[in-house]
PDB file of N, CA and C in Angstrom:
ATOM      1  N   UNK A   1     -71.816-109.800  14.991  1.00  0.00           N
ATOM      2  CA  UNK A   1     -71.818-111.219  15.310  1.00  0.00           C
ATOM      3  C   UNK A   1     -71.071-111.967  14.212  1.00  0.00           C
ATOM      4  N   UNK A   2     -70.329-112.938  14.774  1.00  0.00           N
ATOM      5  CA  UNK A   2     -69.525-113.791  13.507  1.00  0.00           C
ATOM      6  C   UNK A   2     -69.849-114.842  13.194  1.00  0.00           C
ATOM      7  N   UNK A   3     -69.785-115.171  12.301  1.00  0.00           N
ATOM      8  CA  UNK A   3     -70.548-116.793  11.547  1.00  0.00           C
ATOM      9  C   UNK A   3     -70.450-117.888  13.034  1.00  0.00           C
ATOM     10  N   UNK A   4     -69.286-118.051  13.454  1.00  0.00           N
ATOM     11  CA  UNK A   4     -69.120-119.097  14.159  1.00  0.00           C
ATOM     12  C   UNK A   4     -69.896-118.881  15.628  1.00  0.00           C
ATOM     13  N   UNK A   5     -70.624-117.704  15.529  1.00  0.00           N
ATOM     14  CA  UNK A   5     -71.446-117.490  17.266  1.00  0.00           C
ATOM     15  C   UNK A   5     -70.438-116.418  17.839  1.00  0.00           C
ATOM     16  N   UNK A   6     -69.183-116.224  17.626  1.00  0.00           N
ATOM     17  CA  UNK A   6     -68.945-115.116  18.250  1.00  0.00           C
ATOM     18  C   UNK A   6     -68.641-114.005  18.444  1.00  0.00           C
ATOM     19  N   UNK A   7     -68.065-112.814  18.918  1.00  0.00           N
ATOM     20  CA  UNK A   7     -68.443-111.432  18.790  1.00  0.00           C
ATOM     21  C   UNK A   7     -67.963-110.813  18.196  1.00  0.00           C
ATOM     22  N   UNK A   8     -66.909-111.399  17.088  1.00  0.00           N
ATOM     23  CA  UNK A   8     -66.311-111.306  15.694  1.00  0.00           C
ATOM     24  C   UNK A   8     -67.018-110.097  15.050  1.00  0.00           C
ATOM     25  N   UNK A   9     -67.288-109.025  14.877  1.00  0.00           N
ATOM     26  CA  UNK A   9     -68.010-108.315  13.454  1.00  0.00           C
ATOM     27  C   UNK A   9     -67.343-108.015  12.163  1.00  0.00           C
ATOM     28  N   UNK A  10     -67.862-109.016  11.060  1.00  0.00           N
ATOM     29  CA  UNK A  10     -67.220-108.876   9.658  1.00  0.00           C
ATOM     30  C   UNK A  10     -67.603-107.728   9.103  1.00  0.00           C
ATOM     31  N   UNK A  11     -66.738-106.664   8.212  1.00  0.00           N
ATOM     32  CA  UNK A  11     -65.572-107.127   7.495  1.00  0.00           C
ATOM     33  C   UNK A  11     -64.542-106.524   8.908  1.00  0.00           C
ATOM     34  N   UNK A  12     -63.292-106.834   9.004  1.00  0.00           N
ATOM     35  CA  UNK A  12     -62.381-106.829   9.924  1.00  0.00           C
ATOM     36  C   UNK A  12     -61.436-105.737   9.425  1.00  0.00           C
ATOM     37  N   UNK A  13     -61.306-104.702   9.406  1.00  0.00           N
ATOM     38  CA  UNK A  13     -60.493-104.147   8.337  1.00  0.00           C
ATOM     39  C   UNK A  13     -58.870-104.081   8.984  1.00  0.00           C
ATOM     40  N   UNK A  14     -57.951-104.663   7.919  1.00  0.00           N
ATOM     41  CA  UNK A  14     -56.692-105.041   8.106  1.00  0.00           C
ATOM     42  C   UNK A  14     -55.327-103.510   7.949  1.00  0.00           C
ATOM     43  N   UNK A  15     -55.666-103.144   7.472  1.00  0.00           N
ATOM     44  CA  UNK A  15     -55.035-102.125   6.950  1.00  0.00           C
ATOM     45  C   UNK A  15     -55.483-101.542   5.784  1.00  0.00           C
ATOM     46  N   UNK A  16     -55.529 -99.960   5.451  1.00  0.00           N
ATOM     47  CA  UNK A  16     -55.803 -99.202   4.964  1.00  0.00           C
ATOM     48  C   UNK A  16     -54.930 -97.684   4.697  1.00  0.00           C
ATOM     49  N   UNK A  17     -54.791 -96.968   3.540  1.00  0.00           N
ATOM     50  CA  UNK A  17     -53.887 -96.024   2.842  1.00  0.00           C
ATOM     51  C   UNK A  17     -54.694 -95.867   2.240  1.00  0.00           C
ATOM     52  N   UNK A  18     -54.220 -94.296   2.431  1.00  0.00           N
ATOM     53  CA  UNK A  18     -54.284 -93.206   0.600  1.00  0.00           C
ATOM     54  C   UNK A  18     -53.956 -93.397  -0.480  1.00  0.00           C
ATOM     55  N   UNK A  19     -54.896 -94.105  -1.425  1.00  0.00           N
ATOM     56  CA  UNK A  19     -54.155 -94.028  -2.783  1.00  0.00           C
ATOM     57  C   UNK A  19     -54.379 -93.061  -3.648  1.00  0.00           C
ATOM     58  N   UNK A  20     -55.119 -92.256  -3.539  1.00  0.00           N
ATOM     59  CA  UNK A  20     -54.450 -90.543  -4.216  1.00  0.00           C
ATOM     60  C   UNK A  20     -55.507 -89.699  -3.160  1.00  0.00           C
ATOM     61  N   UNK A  21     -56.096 -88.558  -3.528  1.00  0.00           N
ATOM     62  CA  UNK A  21     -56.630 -87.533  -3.050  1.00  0.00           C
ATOM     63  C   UNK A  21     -58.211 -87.763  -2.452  1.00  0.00           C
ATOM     64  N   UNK A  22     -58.440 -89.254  -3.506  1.00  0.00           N
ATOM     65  CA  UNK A  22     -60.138 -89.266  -3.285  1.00  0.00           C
ATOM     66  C   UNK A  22     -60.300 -90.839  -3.105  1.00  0.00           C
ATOM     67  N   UNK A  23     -59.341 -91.240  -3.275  1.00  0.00           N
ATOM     68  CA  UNK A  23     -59.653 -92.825  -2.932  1.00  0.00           C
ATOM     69  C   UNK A  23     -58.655 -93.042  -1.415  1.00  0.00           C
ATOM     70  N   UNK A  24     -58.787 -94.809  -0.987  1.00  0.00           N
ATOM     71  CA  UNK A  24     -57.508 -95.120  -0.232  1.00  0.00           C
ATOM     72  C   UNK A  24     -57.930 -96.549  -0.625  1.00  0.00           C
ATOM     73  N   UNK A  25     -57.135 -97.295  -0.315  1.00  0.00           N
ATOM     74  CA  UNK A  25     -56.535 -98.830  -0.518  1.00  0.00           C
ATOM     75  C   UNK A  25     -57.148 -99.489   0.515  1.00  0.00           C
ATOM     76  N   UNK A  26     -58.123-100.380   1.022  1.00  0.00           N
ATOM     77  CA  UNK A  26     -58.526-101.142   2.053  1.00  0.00           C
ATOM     78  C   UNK A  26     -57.824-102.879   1.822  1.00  0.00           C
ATOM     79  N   UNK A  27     -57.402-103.208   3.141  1.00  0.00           N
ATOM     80  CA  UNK A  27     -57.637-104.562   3.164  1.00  0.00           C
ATOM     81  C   UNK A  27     -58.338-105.227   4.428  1.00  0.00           C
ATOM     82  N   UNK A  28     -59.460-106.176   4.201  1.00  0.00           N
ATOM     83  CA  UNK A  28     -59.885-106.413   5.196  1.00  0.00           C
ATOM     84  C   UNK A  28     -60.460-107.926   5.117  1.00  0.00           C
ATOM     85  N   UNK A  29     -60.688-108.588   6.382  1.00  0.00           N
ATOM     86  CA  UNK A  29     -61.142-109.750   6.249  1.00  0.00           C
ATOM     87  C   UNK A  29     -62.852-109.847   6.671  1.00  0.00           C
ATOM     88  N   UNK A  30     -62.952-110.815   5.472  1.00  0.00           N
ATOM     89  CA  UNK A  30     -64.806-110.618   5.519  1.00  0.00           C
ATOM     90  C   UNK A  30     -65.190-112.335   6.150  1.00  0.00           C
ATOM     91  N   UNK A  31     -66.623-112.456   5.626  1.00  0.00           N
ATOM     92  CA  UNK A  31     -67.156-113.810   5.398  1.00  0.00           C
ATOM     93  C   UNK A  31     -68.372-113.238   4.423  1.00  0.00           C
ATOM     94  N   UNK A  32     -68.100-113.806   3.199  1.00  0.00           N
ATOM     95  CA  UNK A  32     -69.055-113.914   1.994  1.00  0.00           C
ATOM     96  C   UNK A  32     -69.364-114.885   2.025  1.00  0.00           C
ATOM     97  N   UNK A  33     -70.988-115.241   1.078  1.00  0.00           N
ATOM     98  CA  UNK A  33     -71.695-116.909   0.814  1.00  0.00           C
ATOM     99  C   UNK A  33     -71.213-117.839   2.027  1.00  0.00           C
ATOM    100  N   UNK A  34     -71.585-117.824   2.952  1.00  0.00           N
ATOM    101  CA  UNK A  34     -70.559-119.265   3.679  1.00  0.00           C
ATOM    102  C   UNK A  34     -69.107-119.092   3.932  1.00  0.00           C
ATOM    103  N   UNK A  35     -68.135-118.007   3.160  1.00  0.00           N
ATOM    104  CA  UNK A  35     -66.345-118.416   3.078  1.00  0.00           C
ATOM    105  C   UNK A  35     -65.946-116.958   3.331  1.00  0.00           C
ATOM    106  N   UNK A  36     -65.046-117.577   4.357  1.00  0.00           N
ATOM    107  CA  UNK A  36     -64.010-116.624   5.074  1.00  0.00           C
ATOM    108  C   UNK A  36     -63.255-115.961   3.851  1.00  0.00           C
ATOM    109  N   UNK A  37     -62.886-114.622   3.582  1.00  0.00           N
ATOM    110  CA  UNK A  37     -62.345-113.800   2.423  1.00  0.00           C
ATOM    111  C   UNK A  37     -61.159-112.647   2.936  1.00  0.00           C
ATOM    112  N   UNK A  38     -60.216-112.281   2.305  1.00  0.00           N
ATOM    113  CA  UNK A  38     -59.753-111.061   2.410  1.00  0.00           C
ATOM    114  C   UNK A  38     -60.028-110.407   0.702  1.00  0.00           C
ATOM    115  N   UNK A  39     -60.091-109.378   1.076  1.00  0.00           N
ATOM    116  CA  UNK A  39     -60.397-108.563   0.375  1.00  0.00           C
ATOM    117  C   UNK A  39     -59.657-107.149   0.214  1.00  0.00           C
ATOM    118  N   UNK A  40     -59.425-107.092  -1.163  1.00  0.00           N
ATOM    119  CA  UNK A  40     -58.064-105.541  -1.069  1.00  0.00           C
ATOM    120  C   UNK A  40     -58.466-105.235  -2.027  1.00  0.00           C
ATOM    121  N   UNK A  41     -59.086-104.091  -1.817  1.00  0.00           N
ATOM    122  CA  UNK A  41     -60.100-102.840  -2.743  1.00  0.00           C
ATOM    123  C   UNK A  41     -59.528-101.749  -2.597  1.00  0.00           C
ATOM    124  N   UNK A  42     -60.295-100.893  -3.369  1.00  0.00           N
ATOM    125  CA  UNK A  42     -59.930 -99.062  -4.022  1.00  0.00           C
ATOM    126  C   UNK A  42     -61.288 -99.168  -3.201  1.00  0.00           C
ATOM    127  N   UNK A  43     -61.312 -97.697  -2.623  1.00  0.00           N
ATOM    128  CA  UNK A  43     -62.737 -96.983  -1.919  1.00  0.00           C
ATOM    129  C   UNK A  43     -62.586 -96.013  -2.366  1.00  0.00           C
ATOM    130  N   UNK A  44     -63.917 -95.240  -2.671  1.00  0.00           N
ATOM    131  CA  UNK A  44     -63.839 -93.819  -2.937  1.00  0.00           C
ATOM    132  C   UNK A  44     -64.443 -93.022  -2.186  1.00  0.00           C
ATOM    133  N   UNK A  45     -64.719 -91.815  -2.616  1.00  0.00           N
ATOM    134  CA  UNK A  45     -65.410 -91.023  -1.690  1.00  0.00           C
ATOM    135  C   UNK A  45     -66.695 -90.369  -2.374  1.00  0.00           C
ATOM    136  N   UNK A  46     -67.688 -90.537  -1.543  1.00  0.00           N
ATOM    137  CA  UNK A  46     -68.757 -89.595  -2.237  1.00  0.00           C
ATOM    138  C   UNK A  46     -69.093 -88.431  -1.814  1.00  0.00           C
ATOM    139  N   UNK A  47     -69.834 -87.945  -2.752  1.00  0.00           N
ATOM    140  CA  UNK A  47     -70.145 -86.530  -2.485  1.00  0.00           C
ATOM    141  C   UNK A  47     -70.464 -86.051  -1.119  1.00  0.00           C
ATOM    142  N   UNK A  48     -70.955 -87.336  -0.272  1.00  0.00           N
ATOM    143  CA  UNK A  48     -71.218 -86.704   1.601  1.00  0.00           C
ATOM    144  C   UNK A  48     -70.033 -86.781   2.384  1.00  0.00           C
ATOM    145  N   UNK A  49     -69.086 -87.620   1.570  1.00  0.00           N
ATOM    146  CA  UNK A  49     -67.656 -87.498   1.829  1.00  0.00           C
ATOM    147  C   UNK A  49     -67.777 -89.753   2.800  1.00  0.00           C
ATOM    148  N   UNK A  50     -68.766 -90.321   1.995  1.00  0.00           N
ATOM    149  CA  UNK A  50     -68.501 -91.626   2.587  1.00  0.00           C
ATOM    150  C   UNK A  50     -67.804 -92.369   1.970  1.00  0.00           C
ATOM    151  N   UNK A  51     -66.968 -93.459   2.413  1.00  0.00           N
ATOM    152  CA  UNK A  51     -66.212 -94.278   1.571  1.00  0.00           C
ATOM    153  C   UNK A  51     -67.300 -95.021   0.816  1.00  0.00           C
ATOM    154  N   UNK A  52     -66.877 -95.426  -0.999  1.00  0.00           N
ATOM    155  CA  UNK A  52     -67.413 -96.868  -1.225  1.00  0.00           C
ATOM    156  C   UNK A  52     -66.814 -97.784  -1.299  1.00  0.00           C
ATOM    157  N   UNK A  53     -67.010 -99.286  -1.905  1.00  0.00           N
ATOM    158  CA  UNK A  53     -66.229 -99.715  -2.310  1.00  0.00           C
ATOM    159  C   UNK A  53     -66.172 -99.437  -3.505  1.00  0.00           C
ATOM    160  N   UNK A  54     -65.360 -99.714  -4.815  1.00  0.00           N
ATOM    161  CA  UNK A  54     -65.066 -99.812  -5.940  1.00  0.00           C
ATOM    162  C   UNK A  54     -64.982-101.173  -6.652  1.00  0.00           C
ATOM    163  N   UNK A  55     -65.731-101.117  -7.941  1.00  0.00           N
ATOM    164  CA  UNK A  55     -65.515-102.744  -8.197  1.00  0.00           C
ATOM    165  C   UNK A  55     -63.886-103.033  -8.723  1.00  0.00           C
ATOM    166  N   UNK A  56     -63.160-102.133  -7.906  1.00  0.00           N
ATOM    167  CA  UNK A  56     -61.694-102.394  -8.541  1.00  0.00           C
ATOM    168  C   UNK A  56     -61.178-102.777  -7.273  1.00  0.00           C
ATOM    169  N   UNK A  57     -60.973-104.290  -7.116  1.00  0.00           N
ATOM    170  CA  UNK A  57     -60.131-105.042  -6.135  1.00  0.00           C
ATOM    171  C   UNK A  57     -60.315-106.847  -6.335  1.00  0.00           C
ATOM    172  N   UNK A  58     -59.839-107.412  -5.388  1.00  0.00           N
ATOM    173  CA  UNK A  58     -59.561-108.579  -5.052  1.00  0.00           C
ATOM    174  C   UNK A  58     -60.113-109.143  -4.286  1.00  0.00           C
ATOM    175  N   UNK A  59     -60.809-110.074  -4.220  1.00  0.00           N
ATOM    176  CA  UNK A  59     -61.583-110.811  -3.128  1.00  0.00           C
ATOM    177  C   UNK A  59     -61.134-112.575  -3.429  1.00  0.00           C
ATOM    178  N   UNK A  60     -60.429-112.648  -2.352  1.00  0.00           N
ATOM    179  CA  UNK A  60     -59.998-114.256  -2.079  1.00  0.00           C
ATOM    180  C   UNK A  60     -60.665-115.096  -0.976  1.00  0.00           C
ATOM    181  N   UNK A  61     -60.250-116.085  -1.121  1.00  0.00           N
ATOM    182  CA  UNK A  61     -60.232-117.067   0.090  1.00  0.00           C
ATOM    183  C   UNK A  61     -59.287-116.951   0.994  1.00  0.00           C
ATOM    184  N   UNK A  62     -59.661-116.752   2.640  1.00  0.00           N
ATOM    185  CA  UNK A  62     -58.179-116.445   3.728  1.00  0.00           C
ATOM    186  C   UNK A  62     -57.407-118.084   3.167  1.00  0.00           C
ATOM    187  N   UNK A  63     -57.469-118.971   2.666  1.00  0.00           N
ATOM    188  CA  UNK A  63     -56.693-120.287   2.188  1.00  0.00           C
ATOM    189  C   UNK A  63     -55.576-119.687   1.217  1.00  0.00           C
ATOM    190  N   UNK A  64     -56.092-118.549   0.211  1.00  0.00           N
ATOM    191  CA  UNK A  64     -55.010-118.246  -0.297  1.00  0.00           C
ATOM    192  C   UNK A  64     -53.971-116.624   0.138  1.00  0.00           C
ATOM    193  N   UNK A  65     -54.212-116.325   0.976  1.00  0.00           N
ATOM    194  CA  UNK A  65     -53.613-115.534   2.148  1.00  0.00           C
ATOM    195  C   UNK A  65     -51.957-115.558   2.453  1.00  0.00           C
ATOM    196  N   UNK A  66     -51.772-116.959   2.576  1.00  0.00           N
ATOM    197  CA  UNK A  66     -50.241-117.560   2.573  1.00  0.00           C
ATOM    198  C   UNK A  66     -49.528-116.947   1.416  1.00  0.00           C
ATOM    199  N   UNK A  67     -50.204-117.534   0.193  1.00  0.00           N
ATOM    200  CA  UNK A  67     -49.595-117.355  -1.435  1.00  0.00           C
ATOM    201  C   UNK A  67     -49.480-115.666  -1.724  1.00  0.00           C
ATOM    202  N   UNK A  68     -50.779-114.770  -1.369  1.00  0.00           N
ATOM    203  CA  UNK A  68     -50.403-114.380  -1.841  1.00  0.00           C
ATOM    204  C   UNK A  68     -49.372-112.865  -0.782  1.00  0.00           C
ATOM    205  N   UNK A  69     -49.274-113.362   0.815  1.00  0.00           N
ATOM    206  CA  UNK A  69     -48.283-112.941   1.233  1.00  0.00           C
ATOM    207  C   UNK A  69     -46.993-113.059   0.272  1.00  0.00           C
ATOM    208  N   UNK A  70     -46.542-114.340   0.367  1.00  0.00           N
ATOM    209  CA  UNK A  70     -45.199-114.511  -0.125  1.00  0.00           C
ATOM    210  C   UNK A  70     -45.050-114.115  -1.500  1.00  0.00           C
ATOM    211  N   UNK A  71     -46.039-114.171  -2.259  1.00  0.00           N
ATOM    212  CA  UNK A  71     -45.892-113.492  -3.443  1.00  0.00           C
ATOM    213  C   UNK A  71     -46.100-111.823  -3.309  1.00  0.00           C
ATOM    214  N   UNK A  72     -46.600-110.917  -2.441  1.00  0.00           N
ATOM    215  CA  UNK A  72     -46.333-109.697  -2.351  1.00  0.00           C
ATOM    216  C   UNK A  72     -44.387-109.529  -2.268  1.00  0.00           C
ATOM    217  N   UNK A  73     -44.578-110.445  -0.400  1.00  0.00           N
ATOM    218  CA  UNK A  73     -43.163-110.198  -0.481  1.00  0.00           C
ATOM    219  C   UNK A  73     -42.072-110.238  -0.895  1.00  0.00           C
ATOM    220  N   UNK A  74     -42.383-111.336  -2.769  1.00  0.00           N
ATOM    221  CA  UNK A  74     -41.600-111.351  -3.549  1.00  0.00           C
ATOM    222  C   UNK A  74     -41.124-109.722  -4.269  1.00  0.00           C
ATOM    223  N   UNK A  75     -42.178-109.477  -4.896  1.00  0.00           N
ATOM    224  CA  UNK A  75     -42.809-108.407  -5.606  1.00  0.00           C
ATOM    225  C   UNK A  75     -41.918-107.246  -4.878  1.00  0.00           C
ATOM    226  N   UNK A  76     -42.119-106.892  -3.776  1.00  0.00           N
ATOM    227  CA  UNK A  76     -41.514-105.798  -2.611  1.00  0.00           C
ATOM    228  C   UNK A  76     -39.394-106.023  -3.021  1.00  0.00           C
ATOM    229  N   UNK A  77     -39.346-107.228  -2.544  1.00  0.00           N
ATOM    230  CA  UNK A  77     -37.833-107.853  -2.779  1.00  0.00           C
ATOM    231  C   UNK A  77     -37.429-107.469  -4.246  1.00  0.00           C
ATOM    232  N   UNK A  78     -38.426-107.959  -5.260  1.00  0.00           N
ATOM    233  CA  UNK A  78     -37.936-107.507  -6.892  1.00  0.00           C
ATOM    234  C   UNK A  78     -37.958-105.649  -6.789  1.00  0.00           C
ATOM    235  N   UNK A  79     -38.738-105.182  -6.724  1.00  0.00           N
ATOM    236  CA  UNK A  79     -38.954-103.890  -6.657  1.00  0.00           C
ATOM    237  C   UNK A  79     -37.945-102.854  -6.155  1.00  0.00           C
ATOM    238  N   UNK A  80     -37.639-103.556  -4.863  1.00  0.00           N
ATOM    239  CA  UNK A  80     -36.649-102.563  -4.340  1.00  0.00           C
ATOM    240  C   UNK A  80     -35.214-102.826  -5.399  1.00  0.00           C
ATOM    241  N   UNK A  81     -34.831-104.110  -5.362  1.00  0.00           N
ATOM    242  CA  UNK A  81     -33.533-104.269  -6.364  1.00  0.00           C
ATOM    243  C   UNK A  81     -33.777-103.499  -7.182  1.00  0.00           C
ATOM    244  N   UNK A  82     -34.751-103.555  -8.273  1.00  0.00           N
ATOM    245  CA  UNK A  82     -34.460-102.753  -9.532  1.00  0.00           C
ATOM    246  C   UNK A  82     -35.338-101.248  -9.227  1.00  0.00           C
ATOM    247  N   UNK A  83     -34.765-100.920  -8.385  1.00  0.00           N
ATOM    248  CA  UNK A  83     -34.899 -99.644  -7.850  1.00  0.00           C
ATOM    249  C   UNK A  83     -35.943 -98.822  -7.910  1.00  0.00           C
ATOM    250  N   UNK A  84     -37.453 -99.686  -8.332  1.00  0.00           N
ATOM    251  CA  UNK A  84     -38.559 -98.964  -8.561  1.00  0.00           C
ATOM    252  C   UNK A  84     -38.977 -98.428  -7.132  1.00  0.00           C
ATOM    253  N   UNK A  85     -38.763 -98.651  -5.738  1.00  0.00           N
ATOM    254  CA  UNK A  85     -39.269 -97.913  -4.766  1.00  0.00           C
ATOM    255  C   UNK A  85     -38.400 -97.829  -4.195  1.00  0.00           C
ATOM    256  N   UNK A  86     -38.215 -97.363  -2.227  1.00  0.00           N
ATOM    257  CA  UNK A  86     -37.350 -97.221  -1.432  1.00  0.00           C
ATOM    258  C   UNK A  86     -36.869 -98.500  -1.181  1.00  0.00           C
ATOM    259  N   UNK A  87     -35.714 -98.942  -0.353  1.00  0.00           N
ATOM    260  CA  UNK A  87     -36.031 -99.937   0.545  1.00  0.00           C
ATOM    261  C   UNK A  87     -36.838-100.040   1.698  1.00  0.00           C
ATOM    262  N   UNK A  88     -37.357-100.998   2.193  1.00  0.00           N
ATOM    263  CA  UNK A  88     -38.067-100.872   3.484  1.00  0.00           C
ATOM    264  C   UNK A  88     -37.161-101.090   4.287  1.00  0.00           C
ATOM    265  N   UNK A  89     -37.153 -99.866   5.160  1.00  0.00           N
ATOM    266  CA  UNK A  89     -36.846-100.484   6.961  1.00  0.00           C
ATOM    267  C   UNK A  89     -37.904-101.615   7.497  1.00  0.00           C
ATOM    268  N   UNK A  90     -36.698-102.801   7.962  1.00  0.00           N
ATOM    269  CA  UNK A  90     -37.066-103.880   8.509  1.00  0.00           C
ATOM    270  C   UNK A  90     -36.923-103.932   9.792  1.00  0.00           C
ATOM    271  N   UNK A  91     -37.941-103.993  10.405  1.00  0.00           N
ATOM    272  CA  UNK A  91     -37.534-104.254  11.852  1.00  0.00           C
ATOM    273  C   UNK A  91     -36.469-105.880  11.845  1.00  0.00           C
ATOM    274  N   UNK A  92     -36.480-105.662  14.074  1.00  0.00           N
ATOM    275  CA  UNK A  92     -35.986-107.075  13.957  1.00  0.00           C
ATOM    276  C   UNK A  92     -37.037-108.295  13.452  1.00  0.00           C
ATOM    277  N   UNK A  93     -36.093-109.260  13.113  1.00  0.00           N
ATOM    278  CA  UNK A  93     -37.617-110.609  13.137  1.00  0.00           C
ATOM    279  C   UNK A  93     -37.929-110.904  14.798  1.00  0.00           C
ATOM    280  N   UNK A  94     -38.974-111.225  15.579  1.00  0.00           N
ATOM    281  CA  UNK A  94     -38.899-111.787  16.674  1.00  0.00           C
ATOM    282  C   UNK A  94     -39.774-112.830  16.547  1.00  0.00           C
ATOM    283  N   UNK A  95     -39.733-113.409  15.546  1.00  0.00           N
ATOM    284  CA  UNK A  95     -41.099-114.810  15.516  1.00  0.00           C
ATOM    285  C   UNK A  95     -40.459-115.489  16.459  1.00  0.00           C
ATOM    286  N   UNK A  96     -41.065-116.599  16.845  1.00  0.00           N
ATOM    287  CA  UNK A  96     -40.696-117.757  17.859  1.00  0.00           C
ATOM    288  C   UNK A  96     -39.589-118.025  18.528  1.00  0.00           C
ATOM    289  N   UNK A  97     -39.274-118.817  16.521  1.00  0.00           N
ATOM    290  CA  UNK A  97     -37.945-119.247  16.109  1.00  0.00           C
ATOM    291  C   UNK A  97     -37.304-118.287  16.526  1.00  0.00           C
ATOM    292  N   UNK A  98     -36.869-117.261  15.883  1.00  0.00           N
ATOM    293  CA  UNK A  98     -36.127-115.926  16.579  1.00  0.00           C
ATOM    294  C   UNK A  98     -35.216-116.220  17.665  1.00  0.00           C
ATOM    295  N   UNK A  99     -36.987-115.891  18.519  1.00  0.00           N
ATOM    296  CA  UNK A  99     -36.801-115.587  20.220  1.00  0.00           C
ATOM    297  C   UNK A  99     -35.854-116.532  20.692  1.00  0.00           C
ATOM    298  N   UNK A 100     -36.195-117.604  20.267  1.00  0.00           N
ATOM    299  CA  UNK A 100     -35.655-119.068  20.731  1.00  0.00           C
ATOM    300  C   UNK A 100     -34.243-118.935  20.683  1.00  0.00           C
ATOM    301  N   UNK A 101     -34.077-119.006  19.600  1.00  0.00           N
ATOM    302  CA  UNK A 101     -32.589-118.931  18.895  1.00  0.00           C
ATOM    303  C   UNK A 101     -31.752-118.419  20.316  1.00  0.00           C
ATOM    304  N   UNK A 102     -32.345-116.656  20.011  1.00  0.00           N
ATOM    305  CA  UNK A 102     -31.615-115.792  21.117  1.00  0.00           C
ATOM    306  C   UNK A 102     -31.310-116.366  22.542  1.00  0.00           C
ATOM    307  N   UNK A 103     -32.642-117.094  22.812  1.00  0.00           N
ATOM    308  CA  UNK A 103     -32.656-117.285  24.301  1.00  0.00           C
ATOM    309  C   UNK A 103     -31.185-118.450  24.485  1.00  0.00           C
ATOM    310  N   UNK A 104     -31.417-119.047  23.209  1.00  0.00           N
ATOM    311  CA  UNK A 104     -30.170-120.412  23.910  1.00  0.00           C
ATOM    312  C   UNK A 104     -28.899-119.010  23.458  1.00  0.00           C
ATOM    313  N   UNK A 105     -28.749-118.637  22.637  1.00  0.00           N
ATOM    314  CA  UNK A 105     -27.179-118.362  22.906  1.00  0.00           C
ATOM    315  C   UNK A 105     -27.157-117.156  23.802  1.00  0.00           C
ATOM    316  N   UNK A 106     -27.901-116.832  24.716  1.00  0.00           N
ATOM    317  CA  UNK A 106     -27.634-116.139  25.611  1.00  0.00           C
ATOM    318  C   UNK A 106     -27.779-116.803  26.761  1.00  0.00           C
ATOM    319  N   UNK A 107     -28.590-118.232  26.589  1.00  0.00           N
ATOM    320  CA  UNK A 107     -27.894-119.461  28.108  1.00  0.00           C
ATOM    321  C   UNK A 107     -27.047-119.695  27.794  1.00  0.00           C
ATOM    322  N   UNK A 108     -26.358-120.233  26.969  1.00  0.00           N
ATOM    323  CA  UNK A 108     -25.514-121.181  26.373  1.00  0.00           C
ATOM    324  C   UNK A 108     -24.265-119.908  26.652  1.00  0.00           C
ATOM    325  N   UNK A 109     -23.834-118.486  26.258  1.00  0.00           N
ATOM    326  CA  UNK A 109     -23.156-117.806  26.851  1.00  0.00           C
ATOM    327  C   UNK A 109     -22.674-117.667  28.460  1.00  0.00           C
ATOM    328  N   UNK A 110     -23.794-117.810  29.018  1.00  0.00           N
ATOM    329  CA  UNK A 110     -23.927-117.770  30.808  1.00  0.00           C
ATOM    330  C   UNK A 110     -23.444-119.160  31.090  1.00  0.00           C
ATOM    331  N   UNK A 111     -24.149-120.145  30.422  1.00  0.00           N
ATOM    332  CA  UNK A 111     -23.149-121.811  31.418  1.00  0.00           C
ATOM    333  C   UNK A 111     -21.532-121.807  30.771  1.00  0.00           C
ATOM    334  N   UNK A 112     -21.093-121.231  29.539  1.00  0.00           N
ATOM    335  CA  UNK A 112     -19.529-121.310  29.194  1.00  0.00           C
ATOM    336  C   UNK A 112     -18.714-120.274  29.957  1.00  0.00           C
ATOM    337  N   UNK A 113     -19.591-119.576  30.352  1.00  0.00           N
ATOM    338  CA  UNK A 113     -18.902-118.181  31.190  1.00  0.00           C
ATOM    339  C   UNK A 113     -19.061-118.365  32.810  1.00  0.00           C
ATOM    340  N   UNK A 114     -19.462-119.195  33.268  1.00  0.00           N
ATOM    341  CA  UNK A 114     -19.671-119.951  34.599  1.00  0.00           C
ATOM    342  C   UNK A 114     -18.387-120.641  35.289  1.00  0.00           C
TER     343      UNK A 114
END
């Protein structure tokens, strides 16, 4: 059940990886005290083989979610330049804007070609 009445069940888990042999990387969205959170933790494993958490992570407010997107995707952009990882394959963008874009110059092709 989710704070607001509906069938929401917190924590939401966002994505998750291996970060070596006995841990993996969680991110997920909660609601702590009253406030909506993401949260990006180390889990480990115990001896029955269950995840924990680890007190080694991050717990925010989804308010700062925005920041610290764009500041990952800084981080990713610096990284690849100075050649500390691969580049990422990027898909296409298809946000909105995108779509939009496409759609007029592929009318806008059809009424000049008319």
């Amino acid at each position: 059940m989710s704070p607001n009445g509906g069938d929401t069940a917190f924590p939401i888990i966002v994505a998750e990886w291996p970060r070596n042999g006995r841990e993996l990387v969680r991110i997920a969205l909660d609601y702590y005290r009253s406030c909506f959170t993401i949260d990006v933790r180390s889990w480990w494993r115990d001896t029955d083989g269950v995840f924990k958490p680890s007190p080694r992570g991050l717990t925010l407010a989804v308010k700062h979610v925005p920041a610290l997107a764009d500041a990952l995707s800084k981080a990713l952009q610096r990284a690849e330049l100075l050649g500390l990882i691969e580049p990422v394959a990027r898909s296409k963008d298809r946000t909105a804007a995108e779509r939009q874009r496409r759609y007029r110059q592929r009318r806008n092709r059809t009424v000049t070609e008319a």
